[in-house]
PDB file of N, CA and C in Angstrom:
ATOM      1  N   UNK A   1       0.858  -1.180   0.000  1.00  0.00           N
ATOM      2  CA  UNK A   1       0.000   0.000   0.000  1.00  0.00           C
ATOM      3  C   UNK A   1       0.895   1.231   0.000  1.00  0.00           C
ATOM      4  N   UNK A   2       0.792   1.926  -0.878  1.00  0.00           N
ATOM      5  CA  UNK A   2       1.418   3.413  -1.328  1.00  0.00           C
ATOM      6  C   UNK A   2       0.553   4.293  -0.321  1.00  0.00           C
ATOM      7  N   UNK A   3       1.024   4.781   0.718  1.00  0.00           N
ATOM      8  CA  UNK A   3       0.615   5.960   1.227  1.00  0.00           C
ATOM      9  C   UNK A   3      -0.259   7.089   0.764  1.00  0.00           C
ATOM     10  N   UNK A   4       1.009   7.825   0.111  1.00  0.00           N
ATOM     11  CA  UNK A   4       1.293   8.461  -0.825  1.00  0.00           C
ATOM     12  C   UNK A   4      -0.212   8.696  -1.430  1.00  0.00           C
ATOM     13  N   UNK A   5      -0.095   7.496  -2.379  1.00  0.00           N
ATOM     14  CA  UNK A   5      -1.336   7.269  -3.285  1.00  0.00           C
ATOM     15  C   UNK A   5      -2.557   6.948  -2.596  1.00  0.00           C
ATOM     16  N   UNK A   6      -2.873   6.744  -1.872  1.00  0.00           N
ATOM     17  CA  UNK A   6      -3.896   6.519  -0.797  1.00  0.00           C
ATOM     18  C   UNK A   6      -4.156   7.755  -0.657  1.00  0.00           C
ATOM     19  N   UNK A   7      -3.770   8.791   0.021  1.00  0.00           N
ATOM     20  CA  UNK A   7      -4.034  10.131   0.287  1.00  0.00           C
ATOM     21  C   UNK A   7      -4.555  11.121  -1.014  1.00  0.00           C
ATOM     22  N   UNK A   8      -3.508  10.632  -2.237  1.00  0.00           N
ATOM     23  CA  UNK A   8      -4.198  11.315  -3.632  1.00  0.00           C
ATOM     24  C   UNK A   8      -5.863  10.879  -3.644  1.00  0.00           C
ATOM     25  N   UNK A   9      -5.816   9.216  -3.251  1.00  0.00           N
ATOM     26  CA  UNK A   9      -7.070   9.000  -3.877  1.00  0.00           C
ATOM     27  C   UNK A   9      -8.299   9.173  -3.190  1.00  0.00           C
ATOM     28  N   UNK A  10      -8.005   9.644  -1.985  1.00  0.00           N
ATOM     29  CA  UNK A  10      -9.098   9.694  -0.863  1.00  0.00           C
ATOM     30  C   UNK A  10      -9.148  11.494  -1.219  1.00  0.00           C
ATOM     31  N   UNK A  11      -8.176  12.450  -1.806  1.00  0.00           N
ATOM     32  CA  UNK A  11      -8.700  13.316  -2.357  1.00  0.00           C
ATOM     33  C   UNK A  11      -9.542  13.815  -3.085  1.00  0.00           C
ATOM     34  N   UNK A  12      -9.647  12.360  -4.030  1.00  0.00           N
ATOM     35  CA  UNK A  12     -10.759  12.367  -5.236  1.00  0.00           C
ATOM     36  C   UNK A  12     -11.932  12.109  -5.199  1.00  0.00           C
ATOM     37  N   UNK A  13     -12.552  11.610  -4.186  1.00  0.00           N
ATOM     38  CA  UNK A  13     -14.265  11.777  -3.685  1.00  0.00           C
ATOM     39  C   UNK A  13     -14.886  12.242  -3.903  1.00  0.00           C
ATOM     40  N   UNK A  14     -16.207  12.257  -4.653  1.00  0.00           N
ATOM     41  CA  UNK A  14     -17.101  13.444  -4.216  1.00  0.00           C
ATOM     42  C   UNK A  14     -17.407  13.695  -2.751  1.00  0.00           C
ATOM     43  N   UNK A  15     -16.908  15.286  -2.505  1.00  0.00           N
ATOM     44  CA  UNK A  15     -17.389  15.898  -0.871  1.00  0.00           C
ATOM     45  C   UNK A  15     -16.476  15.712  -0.187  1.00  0.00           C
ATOM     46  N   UNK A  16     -15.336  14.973  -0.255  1.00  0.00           N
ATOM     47  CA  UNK A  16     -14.565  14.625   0.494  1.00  0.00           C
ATOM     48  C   UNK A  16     -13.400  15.781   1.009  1.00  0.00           C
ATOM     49  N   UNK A  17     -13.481  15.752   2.402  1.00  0.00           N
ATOM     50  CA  UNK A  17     -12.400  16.879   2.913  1.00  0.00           C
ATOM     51  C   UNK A  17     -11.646  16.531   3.460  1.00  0.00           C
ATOM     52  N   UNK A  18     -10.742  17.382   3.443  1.00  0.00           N
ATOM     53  CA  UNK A  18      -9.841  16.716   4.705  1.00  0.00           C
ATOM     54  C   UNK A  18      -9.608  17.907   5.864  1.00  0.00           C
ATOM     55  N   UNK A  19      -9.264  17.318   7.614  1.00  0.00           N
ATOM     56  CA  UNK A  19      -8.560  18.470   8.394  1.00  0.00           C
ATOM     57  C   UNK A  19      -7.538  17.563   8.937  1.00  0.00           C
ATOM     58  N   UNK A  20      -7.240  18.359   9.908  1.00  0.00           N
ATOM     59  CA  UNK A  20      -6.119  18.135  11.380  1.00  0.00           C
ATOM     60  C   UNK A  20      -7.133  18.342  12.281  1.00  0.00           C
ATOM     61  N   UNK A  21      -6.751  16.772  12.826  1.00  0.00           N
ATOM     62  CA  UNK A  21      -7.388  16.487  14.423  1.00  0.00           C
ATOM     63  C   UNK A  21      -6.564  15.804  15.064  1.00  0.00           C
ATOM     64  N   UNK A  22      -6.507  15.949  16.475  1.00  0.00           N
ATOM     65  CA  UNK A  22      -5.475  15.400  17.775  1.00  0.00           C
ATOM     66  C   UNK A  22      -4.617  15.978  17.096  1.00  0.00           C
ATOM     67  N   UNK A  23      -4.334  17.059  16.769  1.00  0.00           N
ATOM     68  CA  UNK A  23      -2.701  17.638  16.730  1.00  0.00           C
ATOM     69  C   UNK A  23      -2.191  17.316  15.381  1.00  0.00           C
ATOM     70  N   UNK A  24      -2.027  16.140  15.462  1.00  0.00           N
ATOM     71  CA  UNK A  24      -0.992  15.442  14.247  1.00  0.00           C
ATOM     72  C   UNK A  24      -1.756  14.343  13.054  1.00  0.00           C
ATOM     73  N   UNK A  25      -2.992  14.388  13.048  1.00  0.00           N
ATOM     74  CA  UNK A  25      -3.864  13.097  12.200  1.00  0.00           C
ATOM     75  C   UNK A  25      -4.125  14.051  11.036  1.00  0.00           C
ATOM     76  N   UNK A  26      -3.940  13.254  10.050  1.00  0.00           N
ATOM     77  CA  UNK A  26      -5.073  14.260   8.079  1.00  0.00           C
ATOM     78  C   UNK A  26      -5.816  13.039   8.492  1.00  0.00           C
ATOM     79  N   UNK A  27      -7.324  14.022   8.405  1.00  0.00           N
ATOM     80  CA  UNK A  27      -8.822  13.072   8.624  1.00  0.00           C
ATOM     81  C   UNK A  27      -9.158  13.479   7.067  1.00  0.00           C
ATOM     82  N   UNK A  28      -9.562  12.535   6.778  1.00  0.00           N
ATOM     83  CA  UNK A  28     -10.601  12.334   5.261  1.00  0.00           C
ATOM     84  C   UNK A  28     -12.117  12.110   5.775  1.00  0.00           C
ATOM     85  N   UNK A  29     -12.975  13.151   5.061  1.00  0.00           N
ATOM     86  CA  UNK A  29     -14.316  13.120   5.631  1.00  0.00           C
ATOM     87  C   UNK A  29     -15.125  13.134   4.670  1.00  0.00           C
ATOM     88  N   UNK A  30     -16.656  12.963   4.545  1.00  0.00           N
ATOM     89  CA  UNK A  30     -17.121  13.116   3.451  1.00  0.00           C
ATOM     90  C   UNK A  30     -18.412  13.424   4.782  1.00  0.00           C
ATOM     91  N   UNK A  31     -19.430  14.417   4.335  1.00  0.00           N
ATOM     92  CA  UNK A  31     -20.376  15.085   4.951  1.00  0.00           C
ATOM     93  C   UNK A  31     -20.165  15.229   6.594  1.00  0.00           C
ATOM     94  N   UNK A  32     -19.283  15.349   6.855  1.00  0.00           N
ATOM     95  CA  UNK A  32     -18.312  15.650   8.077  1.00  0.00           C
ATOM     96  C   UNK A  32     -18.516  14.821   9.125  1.00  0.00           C
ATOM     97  N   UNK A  33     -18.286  13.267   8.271  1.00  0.00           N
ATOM     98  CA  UNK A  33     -17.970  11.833   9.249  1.00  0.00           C
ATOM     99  C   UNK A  33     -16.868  11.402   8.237  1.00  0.00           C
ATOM    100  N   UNK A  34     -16.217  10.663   9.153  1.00  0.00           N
ATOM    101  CA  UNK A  34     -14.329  10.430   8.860  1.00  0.00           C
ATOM    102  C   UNK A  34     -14.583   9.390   8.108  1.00  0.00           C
ATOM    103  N   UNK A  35     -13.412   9.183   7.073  1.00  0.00           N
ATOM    104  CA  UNK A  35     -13.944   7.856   6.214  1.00  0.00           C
ATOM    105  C   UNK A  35     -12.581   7.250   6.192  1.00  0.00           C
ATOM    106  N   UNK A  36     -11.535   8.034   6.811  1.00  0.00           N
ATOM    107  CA  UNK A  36     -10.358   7.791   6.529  1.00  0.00           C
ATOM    108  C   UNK A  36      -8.901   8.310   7.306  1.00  0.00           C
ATOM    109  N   UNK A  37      -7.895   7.996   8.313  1.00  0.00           N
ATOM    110  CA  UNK A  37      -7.138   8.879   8.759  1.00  0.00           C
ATOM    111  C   UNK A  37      -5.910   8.299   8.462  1.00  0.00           C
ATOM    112  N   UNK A  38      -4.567   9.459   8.894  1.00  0.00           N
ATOM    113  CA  UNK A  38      -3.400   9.108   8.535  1.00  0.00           C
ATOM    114  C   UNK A  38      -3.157   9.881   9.232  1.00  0.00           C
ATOM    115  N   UNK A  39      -1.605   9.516   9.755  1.00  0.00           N
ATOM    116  CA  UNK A  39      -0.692  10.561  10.348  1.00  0.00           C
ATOM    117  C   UNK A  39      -0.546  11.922   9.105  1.00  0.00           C
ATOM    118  N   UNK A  40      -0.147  13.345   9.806  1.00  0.00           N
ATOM    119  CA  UNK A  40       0.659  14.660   8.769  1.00  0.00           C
ATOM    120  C   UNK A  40       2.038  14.303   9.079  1.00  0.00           C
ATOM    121  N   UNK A  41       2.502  14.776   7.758  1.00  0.00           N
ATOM    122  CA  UNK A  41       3.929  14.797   7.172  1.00  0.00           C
ATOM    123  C   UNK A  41       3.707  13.439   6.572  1.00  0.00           C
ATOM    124  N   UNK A  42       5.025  12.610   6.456  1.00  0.00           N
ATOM    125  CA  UNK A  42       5.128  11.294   5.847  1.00  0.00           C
ATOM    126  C   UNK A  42       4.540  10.559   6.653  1.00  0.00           C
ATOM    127  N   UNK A  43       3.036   9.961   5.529  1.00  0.00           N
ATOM    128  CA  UNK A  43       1.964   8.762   6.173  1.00  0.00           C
ATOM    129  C   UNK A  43       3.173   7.718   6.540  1.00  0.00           C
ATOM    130  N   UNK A  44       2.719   7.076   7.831  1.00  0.00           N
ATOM    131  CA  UNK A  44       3.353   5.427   7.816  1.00  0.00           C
ATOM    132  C   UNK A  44       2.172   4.764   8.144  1.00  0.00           C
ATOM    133  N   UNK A  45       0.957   4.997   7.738  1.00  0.00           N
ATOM    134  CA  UNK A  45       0.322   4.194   8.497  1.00  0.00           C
ATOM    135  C   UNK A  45      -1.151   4.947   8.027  1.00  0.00           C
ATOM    136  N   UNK A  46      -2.657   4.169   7.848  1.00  0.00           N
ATOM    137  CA  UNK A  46      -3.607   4.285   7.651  1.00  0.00           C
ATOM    138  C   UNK A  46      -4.811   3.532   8.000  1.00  0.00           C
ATOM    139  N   UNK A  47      -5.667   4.067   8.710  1.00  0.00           N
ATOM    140  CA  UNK A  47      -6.697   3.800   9.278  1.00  0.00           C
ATOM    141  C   UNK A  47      -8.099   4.400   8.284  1.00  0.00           C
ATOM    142  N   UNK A  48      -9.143   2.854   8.374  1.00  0.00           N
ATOM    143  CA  UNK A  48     -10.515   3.468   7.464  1.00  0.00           C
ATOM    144  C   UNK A  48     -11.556   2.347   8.084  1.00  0.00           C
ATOM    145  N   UNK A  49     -12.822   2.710   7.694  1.00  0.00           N
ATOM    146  CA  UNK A  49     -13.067   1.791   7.840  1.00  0.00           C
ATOM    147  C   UNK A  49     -14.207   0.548   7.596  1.00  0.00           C
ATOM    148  N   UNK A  50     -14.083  -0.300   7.385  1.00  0.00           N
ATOM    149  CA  UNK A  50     -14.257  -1.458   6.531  1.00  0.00           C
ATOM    150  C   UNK A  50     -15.627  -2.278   6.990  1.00  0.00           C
ATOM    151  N   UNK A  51     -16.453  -3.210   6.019  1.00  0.00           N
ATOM    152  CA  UNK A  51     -17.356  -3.629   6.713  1.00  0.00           C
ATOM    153  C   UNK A  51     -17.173  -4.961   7.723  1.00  0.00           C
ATOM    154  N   UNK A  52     -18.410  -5.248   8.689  1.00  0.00           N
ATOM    155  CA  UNK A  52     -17.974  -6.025   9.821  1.00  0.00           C
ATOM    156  C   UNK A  52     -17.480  -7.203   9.676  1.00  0.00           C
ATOM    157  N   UNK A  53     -17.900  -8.427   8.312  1.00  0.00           N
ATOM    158  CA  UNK A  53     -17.495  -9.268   7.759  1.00  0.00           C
ATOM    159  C   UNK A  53     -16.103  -9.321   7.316  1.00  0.00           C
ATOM    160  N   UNK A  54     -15.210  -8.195   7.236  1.00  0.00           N
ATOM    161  CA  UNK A  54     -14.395  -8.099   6.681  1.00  0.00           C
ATOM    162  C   UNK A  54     -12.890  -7.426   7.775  1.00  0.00           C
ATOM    163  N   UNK A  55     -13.624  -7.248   8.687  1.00  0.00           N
ATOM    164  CA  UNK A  55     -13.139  -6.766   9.852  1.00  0.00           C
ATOM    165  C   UNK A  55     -12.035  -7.735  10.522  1.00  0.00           C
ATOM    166  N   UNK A  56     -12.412  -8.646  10.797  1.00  0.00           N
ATOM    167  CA  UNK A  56     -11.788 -10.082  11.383  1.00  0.00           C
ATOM    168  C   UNK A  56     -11.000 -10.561  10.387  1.00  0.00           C
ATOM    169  N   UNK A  57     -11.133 -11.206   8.838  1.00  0.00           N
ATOM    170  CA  UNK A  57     -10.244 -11.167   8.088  1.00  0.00           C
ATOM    171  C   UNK A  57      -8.970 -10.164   7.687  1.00  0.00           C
ATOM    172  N   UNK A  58      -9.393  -9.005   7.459  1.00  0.00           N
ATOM    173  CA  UNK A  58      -7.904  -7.823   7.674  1.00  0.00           C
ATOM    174  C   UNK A  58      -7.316  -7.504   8.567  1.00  0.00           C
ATOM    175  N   UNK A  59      -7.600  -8.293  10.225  1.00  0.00           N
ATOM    176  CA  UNK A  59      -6.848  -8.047  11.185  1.00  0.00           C
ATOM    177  C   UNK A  59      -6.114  -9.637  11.166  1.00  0.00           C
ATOM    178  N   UNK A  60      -6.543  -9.974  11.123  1.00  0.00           N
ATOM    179  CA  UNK A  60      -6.003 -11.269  10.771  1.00  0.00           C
ATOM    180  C   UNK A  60      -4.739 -11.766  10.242  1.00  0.00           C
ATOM    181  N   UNK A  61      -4.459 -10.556   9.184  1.00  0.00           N
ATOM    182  CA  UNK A  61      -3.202 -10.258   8.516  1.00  0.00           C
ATOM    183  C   UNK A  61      -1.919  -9.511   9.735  1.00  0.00           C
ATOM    184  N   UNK A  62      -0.674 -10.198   9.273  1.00  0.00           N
ATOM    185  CA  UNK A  62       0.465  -9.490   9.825  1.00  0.00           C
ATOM    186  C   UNK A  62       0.047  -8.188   9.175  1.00  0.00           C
ATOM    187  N   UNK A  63       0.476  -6.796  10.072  1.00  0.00           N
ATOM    188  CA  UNK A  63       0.323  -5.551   9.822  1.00  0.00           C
ATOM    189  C   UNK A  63      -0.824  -5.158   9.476  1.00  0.00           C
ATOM    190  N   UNK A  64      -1.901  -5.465   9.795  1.00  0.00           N
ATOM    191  CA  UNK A  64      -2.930  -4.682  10.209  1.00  0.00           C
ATOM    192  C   UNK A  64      -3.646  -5.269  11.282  1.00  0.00           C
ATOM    193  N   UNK A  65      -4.312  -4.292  12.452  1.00  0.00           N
ATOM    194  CA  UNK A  65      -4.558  -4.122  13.370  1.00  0.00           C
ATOM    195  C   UNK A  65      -5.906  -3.493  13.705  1.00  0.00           C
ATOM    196  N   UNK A  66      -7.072  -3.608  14.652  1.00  0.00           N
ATOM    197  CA  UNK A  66      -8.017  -3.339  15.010  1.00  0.00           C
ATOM    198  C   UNK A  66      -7.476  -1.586  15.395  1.00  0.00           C
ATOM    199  N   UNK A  67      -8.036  -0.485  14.851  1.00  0.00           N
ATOM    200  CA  UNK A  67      -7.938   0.830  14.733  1.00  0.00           C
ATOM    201  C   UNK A  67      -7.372   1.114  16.305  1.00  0.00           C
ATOM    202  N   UNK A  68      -6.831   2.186  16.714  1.00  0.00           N
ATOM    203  CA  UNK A  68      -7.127   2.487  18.314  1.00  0.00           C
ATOM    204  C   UNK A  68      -8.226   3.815  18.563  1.00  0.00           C
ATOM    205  N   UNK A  69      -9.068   3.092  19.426  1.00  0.00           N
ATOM    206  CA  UNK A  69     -10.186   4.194  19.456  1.00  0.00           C
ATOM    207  C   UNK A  69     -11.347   3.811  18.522  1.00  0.00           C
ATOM    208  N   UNK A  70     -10.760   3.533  17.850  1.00  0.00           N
ATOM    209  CA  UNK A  70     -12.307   3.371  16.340  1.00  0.00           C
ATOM    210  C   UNK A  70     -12.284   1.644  16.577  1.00  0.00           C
ATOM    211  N   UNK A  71     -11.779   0.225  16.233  1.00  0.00           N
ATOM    212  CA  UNK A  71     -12.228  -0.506  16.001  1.00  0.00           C
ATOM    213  C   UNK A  71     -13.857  -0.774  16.595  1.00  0.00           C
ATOM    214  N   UNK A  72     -14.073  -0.297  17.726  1.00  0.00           N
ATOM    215  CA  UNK A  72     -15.633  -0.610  18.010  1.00  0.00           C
ATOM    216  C   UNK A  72     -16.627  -0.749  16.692  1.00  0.00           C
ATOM    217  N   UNK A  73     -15.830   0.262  16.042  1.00  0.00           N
ATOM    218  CA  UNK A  73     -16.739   0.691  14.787  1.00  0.00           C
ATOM    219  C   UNK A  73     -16.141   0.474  13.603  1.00  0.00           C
ATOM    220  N   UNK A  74     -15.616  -1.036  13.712  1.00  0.00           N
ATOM    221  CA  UNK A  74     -14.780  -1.760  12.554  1.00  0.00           C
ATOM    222  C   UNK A  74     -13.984  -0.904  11.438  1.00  0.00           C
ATOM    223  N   UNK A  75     -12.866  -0.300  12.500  1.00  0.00           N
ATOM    224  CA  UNK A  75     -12.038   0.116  11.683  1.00  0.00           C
ATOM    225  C   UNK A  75     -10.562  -0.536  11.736  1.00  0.00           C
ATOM    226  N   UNK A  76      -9.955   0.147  10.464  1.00  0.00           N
ATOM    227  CA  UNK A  76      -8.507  -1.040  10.681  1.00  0.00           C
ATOM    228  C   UNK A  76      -7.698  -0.005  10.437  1.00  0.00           C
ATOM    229  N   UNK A  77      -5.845  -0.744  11.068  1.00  0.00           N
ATOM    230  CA  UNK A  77      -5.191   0.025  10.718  1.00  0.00           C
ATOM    231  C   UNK A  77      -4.081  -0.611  10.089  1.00  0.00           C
ATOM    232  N   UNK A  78      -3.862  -0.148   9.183  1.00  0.00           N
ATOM    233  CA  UNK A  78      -2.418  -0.522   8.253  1.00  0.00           C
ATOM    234  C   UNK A  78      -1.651   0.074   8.384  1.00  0.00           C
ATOM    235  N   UNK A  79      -0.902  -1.023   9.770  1.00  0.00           N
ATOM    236  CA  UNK A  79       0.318  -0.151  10.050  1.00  0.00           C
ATOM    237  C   UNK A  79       1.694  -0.670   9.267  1.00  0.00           C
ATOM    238  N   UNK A  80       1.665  -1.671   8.158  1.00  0.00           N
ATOM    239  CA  UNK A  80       2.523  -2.028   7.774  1.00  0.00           C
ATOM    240  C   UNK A  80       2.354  -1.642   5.707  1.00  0.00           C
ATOM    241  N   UNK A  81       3.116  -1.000   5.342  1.00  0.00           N
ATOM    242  CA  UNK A  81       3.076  -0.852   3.642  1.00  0.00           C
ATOM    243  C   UNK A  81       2.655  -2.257   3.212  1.00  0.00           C
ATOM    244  N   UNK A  82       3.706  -2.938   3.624  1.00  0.00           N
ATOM    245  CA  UNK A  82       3.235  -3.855   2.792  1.00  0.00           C
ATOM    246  C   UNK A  82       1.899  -5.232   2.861  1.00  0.00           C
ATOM    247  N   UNK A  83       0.888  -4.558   4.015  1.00  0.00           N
ATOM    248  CA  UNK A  83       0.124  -5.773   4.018  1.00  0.00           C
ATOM    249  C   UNK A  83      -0.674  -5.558   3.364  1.00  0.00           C
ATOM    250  N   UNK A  84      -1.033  -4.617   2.084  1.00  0.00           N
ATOM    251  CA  UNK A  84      -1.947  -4.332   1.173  1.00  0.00           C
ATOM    252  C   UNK A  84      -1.298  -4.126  -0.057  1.00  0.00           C
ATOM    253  N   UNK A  85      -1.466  -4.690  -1.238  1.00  0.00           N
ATOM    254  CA  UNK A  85      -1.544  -3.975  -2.299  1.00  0.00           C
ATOM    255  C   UNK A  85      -2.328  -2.909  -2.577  1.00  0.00           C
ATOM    256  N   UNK A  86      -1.749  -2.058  -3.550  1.00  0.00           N
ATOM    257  CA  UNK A  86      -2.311  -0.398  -4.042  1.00  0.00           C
ATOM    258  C   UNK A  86      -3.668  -1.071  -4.419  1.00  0.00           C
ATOM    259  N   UNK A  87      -4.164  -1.799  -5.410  1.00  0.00           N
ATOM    260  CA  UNK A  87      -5.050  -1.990  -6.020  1.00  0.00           C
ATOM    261  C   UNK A  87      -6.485  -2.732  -4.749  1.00  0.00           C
ATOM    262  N   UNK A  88      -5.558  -3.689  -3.828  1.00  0.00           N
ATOM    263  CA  UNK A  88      -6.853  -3.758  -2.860  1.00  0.00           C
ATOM    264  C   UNK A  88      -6.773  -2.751  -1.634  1.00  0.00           C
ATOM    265  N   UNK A  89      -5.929  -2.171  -1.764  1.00  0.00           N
ATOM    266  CA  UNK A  89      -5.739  -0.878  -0.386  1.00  0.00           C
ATOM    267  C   UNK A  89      -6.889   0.302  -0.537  1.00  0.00           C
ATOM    268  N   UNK A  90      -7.205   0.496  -2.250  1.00  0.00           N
ATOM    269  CA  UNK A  90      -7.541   1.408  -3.263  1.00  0.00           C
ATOM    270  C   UNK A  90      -9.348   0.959  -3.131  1.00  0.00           C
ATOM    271  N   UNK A  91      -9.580  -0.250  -3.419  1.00  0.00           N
ATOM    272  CA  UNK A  91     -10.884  -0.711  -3.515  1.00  0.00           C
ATOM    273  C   UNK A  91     -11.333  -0.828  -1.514  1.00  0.00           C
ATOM    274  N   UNK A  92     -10.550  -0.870  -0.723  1.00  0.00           N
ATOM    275  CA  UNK A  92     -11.348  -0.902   0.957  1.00  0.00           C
ATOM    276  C   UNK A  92     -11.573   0.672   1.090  1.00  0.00           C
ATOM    277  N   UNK A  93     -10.482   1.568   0.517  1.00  0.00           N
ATOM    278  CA  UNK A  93     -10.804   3.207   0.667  1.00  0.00           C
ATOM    279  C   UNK A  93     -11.934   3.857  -0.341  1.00  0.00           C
ATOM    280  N   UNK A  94     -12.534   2.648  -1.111  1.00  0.00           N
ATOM    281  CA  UNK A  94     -13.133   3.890  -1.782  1.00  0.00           C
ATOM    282  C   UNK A  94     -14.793   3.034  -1.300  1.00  0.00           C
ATOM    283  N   UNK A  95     -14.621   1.504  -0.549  1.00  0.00           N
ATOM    284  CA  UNK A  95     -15.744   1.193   0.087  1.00  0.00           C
ATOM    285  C   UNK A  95     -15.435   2.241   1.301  1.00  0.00           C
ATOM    286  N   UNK A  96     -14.805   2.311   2.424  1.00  0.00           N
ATOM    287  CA  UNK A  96     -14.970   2.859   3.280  1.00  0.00           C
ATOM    288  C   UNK A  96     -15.690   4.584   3.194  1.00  0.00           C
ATOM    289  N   UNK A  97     -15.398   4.944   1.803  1.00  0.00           N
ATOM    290  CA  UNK A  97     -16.003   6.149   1.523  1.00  0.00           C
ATOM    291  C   UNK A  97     -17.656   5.482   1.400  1.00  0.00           C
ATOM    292  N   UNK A  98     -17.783   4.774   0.365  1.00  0.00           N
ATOM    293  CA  UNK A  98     -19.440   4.382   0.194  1.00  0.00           C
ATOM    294  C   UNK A  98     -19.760   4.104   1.357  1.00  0.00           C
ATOM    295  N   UNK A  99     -19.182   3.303   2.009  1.00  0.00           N
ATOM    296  CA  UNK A  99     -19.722   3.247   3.689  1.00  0.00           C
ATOM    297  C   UNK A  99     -20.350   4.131   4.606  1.00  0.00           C
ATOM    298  N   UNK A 100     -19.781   5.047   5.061  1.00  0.00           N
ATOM    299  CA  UNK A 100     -19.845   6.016   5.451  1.00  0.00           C
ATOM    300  C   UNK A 100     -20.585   7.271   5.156  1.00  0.00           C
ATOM    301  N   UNK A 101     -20.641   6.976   3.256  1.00  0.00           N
ATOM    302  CA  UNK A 101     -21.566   8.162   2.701  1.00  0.00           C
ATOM    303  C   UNK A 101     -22.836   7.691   2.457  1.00  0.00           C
ATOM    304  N   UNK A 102     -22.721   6.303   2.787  1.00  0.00           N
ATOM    305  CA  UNK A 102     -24.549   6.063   2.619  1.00  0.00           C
ATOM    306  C   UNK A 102     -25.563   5.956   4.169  1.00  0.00           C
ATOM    307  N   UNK A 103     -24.683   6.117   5.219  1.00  0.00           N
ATOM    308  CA  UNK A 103     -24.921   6.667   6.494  1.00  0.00           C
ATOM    309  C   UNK A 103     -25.383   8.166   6.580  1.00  0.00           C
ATOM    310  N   UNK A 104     -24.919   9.109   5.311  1.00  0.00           N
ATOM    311  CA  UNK A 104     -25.196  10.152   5.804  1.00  0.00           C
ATOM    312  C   UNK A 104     -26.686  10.638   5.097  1.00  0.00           C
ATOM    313  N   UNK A 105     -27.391  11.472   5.507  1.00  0.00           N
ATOM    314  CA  UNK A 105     -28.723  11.503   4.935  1.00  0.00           C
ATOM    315  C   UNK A 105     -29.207  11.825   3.497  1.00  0.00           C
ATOM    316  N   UNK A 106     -30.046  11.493   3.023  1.00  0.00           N
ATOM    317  CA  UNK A 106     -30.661  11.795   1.716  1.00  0.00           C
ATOM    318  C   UNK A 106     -30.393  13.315   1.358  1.00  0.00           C
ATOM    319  N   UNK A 107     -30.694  14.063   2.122  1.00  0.00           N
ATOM    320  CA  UNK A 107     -29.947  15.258   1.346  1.00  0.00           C
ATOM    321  C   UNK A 107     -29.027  15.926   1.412  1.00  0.00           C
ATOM    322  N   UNK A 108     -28.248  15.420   2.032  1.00  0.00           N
ATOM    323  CA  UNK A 108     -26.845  15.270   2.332  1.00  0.00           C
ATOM    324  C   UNK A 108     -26.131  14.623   1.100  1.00  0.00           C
ATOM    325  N   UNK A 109     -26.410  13.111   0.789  1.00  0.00           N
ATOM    326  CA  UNK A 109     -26.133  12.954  -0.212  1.00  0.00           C
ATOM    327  C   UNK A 109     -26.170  13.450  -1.568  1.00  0.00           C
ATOM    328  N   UNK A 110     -27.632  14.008  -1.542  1.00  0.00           N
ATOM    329  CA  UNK A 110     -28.158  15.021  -2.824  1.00  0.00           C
ATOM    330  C   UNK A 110     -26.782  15.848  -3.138  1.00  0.00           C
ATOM    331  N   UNK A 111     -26.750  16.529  -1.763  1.00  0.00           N
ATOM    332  CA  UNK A 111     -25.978  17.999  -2.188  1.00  0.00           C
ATOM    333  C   UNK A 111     -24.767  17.846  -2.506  1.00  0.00           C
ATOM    334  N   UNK A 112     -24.045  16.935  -2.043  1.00  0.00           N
ATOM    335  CA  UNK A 112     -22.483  16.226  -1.924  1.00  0.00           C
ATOM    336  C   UNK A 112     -22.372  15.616  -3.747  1.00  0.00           C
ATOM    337  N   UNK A 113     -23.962  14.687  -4.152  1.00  0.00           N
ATOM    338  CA  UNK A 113     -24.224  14.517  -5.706  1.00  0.00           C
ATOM    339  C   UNK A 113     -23.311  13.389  -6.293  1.00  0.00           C
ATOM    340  N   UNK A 114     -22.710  12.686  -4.993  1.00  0.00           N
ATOM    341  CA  UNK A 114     -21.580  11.626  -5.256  1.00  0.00           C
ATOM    342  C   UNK A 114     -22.442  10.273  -6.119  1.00  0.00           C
ATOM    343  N   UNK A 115     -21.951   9.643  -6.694  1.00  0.00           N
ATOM    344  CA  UNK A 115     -22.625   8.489  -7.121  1.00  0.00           C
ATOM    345  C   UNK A 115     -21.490   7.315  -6.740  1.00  0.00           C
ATOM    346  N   UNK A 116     -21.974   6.982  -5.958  1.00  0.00           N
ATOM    347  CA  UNK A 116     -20.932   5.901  -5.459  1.00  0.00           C
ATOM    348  C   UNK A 116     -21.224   4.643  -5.160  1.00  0.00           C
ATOM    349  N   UNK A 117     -20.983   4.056  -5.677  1.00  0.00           N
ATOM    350  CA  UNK A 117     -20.623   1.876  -5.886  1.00  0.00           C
ATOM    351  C   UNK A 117     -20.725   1.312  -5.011  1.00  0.00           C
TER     352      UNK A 117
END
């Protein structure tokens, strides 16, 4: 998993923002619930999060880990580059966006206008 590229692509959302929270985290948000975090400066590490079926299998893996603070709410963290490829690192971040954005309300969604998979 490319950092790096993770952060480009969680840019590309419809609605999707980003801030600084706890000091030192880039939060990725979409109707201002988190879909996505990373350390600022050079990512080592990324947290999102994933559905519950799928929860237990990606912790399961060397280098990734039940979120701290968030797993209640089946999130994971990839604290290791390499326990993801770009291409499936790419497809859990852009569910964790649909996730999250179909939680948020009907016209919420309207206005945001995302069409998402």
């Amino acid at each position: 998993m490319n950092f790096d590229a993770a952060i480009a692509l969680c840019r590309t959302f419809p609605g999707a923002t980003e801030s600084t929270k706890w000091g030192n985290d880039l939060v990725f948000s979409v109707g201002d619930k988190m879909f996505a975090v990373t350390n600022l400066g050079e990512a080592t590490g990324m947290s999102f999060k994933v559905e519950d079926e799928r929860f237990l299998e990606l912790t399961d893996r060397p280098g990734i880990i039940p979120a701290p603070y968030l797993a209640r709410a089946k999130w994971v963290y990839v604290e290791d580059a390499k326990a993801l490829g770009d291409e499936e690192a790419a497809q859990l971040l852009r569910r964790s966006y649909a996730l999250v954005f179909g939680k948020l309300t009907k016209k919420v969604q309207r206005e945001i206008g995302g069409n998402v998979a």
